[in-house]
PDB file of N, CA and C in Angstrom:
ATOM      1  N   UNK A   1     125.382 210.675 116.611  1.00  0.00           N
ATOM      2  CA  UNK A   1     126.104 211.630 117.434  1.00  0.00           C
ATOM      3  C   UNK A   1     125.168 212.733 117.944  1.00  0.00           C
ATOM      4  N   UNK A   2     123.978 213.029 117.037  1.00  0.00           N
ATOM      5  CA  UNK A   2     123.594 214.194 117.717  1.00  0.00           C
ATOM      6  C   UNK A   2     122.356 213.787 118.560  1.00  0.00           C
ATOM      7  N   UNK A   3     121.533 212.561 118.343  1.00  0.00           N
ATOM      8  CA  UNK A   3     121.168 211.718 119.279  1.00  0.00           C
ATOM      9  C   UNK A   3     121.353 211.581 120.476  1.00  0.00           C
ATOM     10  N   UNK A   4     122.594 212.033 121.201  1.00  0.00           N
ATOM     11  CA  UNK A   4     122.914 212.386 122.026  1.00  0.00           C
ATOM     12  C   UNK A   4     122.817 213.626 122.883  1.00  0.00           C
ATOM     13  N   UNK A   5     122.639 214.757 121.869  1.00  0.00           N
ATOM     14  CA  UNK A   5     122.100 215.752 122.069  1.00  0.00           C
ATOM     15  C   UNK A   5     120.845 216.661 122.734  1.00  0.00           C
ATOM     16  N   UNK A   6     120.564 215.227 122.357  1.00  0.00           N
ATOM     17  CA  UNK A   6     118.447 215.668 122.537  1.00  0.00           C
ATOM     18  C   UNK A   6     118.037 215.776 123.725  1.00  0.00           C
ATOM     19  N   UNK A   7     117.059 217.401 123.609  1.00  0.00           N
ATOM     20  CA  UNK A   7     116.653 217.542 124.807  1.00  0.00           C
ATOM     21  C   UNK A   7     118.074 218.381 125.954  1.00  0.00           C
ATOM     22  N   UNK A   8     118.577 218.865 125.096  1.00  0.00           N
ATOM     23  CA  UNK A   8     119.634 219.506 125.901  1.00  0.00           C
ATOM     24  C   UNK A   8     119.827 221.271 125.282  1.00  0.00           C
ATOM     25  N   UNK A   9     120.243 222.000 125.578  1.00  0.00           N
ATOM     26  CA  UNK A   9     120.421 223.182 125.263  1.00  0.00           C
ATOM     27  C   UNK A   9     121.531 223.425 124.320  1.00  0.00           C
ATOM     28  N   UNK A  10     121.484 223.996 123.440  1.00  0.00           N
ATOM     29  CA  UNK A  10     122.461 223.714 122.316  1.00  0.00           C
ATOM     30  C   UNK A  10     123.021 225.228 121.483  1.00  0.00           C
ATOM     31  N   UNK A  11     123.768 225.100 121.037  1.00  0.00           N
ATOM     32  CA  UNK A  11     123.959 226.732 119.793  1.00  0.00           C
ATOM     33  C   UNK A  11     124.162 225.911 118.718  1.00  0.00           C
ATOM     34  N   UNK A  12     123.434 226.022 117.820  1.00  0.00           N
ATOM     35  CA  UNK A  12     123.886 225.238 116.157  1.00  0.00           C
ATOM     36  C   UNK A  12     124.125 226.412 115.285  1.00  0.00           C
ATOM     37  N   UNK A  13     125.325 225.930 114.264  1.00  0.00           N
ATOM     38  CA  UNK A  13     126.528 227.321 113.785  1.00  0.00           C
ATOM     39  C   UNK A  13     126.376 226.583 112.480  1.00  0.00           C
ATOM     40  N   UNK A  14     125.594 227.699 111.498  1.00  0.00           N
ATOM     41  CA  UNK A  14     125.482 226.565 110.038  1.00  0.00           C
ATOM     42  C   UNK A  14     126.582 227.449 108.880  1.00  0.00           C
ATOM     43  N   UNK A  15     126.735 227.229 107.734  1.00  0.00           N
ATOM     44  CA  UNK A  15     127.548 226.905 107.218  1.00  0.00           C
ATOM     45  C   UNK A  15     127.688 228.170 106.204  1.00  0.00           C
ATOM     46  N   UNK A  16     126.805 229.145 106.437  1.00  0.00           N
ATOM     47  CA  UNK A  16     126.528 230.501 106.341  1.00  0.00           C
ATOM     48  C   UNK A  16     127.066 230.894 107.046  1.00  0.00           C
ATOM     49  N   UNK A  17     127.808 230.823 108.273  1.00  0.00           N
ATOM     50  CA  UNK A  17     128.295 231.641 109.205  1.00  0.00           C
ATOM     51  C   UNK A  17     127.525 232.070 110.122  1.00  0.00           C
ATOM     52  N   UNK A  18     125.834 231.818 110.621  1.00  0.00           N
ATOM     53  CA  UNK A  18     124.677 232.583 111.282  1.00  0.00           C
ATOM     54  C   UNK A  18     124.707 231.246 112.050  1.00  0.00           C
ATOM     55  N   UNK A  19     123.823 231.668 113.041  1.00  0.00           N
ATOM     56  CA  UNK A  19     123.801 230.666 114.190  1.00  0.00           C
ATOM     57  C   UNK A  19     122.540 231.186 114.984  1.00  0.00           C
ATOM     58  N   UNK A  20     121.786 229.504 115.536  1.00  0.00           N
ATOM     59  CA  UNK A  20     120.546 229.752 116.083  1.00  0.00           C
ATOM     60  C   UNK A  20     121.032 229.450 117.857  1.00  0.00           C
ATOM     61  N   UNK A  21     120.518 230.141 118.756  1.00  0.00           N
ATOM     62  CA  UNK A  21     121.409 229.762 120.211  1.00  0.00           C
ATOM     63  C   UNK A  21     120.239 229.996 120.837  1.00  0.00           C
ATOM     64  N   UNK A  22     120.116 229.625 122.379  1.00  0.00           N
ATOM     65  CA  UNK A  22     119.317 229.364 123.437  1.00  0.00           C
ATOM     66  C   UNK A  22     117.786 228.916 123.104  1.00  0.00           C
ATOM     67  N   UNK A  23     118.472 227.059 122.388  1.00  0.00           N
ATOM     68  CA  UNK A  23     117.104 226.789 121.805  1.00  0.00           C
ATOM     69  C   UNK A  23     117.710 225.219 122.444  1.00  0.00           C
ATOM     70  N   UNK A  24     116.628 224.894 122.386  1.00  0.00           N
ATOM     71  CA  UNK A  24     116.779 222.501 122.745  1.00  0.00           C
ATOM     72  C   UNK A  24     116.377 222.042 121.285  1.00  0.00           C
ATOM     73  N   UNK A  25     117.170 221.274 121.144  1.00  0.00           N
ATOM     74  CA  UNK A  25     116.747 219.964 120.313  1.00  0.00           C
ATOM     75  C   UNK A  25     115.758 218.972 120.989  1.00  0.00           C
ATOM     76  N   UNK A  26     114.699 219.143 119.924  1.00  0.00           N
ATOM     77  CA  UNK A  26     113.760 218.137 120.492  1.00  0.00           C
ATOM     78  C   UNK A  26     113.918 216.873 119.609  1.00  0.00           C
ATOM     79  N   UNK A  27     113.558 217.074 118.958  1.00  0.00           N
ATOM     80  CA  UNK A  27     113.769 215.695 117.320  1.00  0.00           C
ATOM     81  C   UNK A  27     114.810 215.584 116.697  1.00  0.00           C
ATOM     82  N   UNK A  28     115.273 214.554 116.268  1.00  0.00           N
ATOM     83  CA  UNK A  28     116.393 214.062 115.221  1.00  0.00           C
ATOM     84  C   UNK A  28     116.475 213.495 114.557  1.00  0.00           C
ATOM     85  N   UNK A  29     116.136 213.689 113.041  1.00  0.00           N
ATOM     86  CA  UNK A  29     115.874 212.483 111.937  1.00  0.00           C
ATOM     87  C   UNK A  29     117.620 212.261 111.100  1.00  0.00           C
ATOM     88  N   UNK A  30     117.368 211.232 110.477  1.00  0.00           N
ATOM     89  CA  UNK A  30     118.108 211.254 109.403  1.00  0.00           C
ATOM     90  C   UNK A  30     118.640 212.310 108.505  1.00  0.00           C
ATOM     91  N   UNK A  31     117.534 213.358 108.121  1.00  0.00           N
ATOM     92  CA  UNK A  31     117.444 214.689 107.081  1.00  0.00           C
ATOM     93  C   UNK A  31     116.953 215.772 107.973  1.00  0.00           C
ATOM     94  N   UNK A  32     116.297 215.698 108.886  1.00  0.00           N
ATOM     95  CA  UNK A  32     116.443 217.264 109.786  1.00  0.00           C
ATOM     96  C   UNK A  32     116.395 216.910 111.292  1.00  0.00           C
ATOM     97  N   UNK A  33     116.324 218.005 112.056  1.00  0.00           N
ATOM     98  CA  UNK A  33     116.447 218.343 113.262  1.00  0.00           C
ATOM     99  C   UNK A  33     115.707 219.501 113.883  1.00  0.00           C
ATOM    100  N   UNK A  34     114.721 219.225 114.513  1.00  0.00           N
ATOM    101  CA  UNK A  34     113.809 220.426 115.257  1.00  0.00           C
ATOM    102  C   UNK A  34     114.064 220.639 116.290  1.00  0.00           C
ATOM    103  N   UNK A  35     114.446 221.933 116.464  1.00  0.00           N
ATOM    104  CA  UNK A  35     115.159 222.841 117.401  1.00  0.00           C
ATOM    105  C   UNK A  35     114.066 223.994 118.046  1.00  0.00           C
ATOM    106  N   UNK A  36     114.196 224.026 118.892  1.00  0.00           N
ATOM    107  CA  UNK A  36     112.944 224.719 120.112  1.00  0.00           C
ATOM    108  C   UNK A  36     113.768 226.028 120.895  1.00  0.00           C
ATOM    109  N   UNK A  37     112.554 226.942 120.449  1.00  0.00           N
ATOM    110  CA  UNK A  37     113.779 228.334 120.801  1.00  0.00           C
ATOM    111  C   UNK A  37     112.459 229.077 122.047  1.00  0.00           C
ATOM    112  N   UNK A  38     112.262 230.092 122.649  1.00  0.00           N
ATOM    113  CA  UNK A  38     111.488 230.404 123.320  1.00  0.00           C
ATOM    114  C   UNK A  38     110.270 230.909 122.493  1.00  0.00           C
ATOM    115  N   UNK A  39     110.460 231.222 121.090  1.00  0.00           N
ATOM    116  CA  UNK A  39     109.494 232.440 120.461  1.00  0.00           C
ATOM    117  C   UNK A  39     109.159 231.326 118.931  1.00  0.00           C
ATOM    118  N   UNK A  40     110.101 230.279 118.626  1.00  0.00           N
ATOM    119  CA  UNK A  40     109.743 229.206 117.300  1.00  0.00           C
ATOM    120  C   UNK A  40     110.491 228.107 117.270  1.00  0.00           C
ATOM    121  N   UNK A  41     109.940 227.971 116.086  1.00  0.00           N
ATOM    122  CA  UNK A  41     109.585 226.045 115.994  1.00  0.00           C
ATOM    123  C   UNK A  41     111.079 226.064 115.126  1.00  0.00           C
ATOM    124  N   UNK A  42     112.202 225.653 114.618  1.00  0.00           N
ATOM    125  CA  UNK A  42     113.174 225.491 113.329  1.00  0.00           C
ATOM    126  C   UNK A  42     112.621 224.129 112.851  1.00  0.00           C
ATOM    127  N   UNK A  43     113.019 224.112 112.079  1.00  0.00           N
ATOM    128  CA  UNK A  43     112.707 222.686 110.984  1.00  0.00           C
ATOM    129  C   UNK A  43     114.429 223.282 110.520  1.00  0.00           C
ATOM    130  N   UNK A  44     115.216 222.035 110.481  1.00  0.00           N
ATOM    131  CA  UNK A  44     116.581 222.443 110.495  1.00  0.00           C
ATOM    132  C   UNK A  44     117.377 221.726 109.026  1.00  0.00           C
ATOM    133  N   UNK A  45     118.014 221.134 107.976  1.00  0.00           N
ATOM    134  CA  UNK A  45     118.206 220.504 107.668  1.00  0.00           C
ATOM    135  C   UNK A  45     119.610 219.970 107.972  1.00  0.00           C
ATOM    136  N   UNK A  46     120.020 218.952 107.873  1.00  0.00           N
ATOM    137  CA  UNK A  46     121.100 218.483 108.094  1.00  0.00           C
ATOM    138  C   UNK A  46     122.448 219.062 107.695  1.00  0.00           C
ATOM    139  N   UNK A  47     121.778 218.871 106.218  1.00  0.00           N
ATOM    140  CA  UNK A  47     123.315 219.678 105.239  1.00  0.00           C
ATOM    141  C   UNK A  47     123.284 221.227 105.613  1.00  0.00           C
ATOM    142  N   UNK A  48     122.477 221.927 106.472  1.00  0.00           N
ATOM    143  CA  UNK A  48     122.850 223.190 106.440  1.00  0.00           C
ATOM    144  C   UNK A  48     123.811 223.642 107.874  1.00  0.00           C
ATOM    145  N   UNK A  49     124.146 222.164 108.863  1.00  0.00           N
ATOM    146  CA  UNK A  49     124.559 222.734 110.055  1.00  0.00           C
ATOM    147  C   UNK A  49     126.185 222.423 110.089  1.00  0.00           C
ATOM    148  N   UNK A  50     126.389 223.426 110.255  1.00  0.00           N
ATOM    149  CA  UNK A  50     128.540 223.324 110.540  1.00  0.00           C
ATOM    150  C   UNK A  50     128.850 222.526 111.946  1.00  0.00           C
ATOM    151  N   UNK A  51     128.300 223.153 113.134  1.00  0.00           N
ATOM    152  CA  UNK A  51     128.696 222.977 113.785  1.00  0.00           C
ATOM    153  C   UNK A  51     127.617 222.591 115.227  1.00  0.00           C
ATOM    154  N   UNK A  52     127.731 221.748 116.389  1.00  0.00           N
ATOM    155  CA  UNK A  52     126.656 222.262 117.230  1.00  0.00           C
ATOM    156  C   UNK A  52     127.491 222.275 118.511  1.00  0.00           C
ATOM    157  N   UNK A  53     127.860 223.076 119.270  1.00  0.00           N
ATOM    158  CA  UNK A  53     128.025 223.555 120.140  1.00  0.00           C
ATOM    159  C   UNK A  53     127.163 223.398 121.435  1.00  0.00           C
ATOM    160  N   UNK A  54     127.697 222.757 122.840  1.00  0.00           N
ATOM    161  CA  UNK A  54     126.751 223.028 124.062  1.00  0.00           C
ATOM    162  C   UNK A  54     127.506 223.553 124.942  1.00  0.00           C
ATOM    163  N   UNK A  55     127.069 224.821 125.862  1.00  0.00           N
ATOM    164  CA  UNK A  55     128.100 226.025 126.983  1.00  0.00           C
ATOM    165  C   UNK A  55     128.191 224.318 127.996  1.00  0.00           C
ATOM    166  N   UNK A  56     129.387 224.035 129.090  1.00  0.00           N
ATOM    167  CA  UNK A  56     129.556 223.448 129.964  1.00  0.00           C
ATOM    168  C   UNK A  56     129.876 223.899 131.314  1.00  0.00           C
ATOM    169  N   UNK A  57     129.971 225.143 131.026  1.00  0.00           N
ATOM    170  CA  UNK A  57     130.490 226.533 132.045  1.00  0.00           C
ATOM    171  C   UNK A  57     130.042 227.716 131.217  1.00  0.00           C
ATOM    172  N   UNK A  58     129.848 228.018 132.655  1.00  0.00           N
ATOM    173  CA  UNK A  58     129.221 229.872 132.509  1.00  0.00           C
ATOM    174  C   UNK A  58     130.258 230.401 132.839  1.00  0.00           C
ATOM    175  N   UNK A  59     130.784 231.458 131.480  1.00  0.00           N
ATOM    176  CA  UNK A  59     132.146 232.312 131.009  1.00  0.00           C
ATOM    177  C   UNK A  59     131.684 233.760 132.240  1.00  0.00           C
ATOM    178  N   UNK A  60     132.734 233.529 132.693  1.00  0.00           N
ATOM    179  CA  UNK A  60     132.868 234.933 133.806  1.00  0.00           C
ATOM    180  C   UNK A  60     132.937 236.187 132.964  1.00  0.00           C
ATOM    181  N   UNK A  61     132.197 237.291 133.306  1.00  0.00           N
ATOM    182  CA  UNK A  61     132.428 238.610 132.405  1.00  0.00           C
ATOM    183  C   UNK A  61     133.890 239.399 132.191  1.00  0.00           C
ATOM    184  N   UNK A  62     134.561 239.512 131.975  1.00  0.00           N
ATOM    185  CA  UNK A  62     135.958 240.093 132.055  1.00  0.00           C
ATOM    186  C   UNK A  62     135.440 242.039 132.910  1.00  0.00           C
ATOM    187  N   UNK A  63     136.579 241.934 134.177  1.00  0.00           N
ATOM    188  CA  UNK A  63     136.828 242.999 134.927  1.00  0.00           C
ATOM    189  C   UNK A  63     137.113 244.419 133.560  1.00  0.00           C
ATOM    190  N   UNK A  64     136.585 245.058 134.016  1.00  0.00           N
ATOM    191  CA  UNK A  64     136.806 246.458 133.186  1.00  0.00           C
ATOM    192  C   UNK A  64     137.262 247.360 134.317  1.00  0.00           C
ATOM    193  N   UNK A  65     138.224 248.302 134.287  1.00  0.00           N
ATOM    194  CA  UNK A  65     138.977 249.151 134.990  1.00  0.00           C
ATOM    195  C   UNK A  65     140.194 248.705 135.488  1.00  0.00           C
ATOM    196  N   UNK A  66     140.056 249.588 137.058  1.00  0.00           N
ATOM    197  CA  UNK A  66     141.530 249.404 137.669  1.00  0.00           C
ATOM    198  C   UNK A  66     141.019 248.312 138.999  1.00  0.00           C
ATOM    199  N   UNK A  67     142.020 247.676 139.513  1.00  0.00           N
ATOM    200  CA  UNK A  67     141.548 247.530 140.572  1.00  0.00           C
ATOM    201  C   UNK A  67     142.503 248.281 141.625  1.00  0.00           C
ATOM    202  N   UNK A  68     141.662 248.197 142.972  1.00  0.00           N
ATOM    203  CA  UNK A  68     142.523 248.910 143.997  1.00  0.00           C
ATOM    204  C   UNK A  68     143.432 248.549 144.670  1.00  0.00           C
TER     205      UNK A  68
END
């Protein structure tokens, strides 16, 4: 499943509640997953990820005030 993933832009949400975002999956083993961020390398393990998440749409900012 996450094979599918690769090479795409991703947010992975681990099981701590913390989350690594605006990084690619480059590799995918059996026992980890290396994830590519602008500034480092992750070495990821399997059992530590909850969730992986990819944006499909860019969320509009919500209007603040009145309008006229």
């Amino acid at each position: 499943m996450l094979a599918s993933l690769q090479g795409k832009e991703v947010t992975i949400h681990f099981i701590d509640g913390t989350c690594a975002c605006d990084g690619v999956l480059d590799q995918i083993d059996d026992k980890f997953v290396k994830y590519l961020t602008q500034y480092q390398m992750l070495v990821i393990p399997i059992t530590s990820i909850r969730t992986v998440s990819i944006d499909t749409k860019e969320r509009q900012p919500h209007r603040v005030g009145f309008a006229p």
